[in-house]
C-alpha atoms as a PDB file:
ATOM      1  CA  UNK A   1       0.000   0.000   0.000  1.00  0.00           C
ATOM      2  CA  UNK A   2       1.272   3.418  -0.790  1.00  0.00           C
ATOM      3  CA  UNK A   3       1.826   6.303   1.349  1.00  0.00           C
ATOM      4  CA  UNK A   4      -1.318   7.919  -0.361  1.00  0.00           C
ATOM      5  CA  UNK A   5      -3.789   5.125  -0.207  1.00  0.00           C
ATOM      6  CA  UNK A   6      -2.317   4.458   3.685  1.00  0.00           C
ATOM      7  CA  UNK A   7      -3.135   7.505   4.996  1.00  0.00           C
ATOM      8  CA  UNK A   8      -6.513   7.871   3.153  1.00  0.00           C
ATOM      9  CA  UNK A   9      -7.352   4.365   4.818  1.00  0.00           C
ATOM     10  CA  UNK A  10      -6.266   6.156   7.854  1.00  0.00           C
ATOM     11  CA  UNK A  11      -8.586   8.848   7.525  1.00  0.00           C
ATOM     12  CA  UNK A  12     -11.139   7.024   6.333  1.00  0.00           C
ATOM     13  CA  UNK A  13     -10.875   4.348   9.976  1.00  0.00           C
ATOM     14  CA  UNK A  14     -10.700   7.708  12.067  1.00  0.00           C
ATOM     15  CA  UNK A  15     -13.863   8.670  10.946  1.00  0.00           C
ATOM     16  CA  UNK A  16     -15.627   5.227  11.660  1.00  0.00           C
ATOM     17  CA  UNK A  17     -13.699   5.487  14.969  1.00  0.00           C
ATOM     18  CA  UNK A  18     -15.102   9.011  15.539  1.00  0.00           C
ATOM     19  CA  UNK A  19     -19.212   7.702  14.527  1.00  0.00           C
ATOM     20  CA  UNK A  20     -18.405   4.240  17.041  1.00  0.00           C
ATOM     21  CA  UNK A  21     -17.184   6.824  19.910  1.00  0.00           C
ATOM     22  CA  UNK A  22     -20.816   8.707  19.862  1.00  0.00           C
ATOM     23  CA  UNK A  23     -22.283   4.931  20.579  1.00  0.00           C
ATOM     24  CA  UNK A  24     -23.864   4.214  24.094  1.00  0.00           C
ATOM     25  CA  UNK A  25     -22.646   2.242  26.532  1.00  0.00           C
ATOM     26  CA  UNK A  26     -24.835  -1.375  25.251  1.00  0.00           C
ATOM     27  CA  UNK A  27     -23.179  -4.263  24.778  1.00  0.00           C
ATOM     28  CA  UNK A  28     -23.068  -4.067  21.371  1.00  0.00           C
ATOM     29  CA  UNK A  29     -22.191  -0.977  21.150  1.00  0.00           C
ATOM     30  CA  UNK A  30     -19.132  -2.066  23.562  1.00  0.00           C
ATOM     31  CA  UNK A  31     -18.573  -4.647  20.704  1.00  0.00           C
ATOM     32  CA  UNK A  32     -18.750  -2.215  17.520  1.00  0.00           C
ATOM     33  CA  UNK A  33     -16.000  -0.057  19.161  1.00  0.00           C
ATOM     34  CA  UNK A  34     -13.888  -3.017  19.871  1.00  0.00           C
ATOM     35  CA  UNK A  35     -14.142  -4.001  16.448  1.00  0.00           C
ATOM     36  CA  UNK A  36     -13.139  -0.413  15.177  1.00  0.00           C
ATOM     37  CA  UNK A  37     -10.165  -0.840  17.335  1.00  0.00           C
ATOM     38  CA  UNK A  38      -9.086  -3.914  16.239  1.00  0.00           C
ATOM     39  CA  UNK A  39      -9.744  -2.943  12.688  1.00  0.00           C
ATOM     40  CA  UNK A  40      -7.485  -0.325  12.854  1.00  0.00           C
ATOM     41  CA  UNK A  41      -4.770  -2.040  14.290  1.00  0.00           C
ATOM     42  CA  UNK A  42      -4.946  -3.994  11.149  1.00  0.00           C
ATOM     43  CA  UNK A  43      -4.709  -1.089   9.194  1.00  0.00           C
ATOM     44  CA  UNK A  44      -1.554  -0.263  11.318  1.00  0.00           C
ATOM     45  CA  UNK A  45       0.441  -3.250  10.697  1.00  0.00           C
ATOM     46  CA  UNK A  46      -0.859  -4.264   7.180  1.00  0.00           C
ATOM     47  CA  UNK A  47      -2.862  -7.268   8.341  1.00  0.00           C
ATOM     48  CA  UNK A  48      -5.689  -8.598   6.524  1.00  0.00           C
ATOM     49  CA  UNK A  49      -8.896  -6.477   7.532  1.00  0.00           C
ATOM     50  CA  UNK A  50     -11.165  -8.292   5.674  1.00  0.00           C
ATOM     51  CA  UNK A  51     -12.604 -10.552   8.788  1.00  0.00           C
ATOM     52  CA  UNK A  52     -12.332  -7.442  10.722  1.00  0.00           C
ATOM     53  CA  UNK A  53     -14.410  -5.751   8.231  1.00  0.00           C
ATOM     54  CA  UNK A  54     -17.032  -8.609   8.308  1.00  0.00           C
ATOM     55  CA  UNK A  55     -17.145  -8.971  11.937  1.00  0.00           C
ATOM     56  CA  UNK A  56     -18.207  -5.303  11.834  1.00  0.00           C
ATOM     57  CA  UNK A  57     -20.856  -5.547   9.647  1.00  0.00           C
ATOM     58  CA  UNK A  58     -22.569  -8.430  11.284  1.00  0.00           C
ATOM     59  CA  UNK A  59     -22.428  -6.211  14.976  1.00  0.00           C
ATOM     60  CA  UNK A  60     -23.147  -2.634  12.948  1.00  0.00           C
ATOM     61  CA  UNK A  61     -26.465  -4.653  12.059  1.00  0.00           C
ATOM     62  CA  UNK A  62     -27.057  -5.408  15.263  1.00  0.00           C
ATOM     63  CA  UNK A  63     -27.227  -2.040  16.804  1.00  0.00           C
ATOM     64  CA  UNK A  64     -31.021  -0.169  17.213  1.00  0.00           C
ATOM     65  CA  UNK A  65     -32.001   0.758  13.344  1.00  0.00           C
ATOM     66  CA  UNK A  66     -31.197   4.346  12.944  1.00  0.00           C
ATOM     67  CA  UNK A  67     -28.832   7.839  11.348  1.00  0.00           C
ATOM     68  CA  UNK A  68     -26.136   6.480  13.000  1.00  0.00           C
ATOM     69  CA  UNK A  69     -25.969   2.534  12.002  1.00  0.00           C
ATOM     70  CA  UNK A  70     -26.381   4.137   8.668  1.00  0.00           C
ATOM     71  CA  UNK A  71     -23.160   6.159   8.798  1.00  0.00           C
ATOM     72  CA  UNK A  72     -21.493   3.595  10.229  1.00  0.00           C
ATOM     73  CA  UNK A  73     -22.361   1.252   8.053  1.00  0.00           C
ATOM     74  CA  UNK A  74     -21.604   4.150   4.834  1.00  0.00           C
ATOM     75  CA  UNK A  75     -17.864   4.612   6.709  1.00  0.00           C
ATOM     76  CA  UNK A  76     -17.039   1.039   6.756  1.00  0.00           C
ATOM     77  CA  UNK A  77     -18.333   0.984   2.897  1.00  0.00           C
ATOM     78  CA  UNK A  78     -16.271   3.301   2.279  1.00  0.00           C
ATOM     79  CA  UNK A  79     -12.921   1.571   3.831  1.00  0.00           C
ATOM     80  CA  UNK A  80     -13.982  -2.210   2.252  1.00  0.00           C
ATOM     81  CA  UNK A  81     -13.430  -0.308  -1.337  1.00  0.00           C
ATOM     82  CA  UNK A  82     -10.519   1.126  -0.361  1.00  0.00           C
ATOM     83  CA  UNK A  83      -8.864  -1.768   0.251  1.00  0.00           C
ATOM     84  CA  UNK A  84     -10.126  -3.226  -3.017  1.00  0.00           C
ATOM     85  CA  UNK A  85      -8.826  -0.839  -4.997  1.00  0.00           C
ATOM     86  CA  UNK A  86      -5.359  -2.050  -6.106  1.00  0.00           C
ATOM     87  CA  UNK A  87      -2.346  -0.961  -4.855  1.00  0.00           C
END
């Protein structure tokens, strides 16, 4: 990955990490943040995020229906095509 495409990532997992901070204090709202976390320590040492990524999705949906699920949901969109674009 390029410096470029890095830091765009990088941007793109702080503002997921941003939407999961504004969660409440639920359990799976406990678990979405963890996921962010751990998703962007993959990011940080070039691990594969793609399990991450899913993992994320599944808990996102489980979270009340609502503005919010649907920006996180956008945000993490927007980092599984970043990583599919090639490098």
């Amino acid at each position: 990955m390029d410096a470029g495409s890095d830091d765009a990532l990088k941007q793109l997992h702080g503002t997921l990490q941003r939407y999961a901070g504004w969660l409440d204090r639920e359990r799976t709202s406990v678990m979405v943040r963890a996921d962010v976390r751990a998703l962007g320590i993959a990011i940080d040492t070039c691990a594969d995020p793609t399990p991450l990524l899913q993992t994320l999705d599944v808990n996102i949906a489980r979270l009340p229906s609502g503005e919010l699920r649907k920006m996180l949901r956008a945000a993490a969109g927007q980092i599984r095509r970043a990583l599919a674009k090639p490098r």
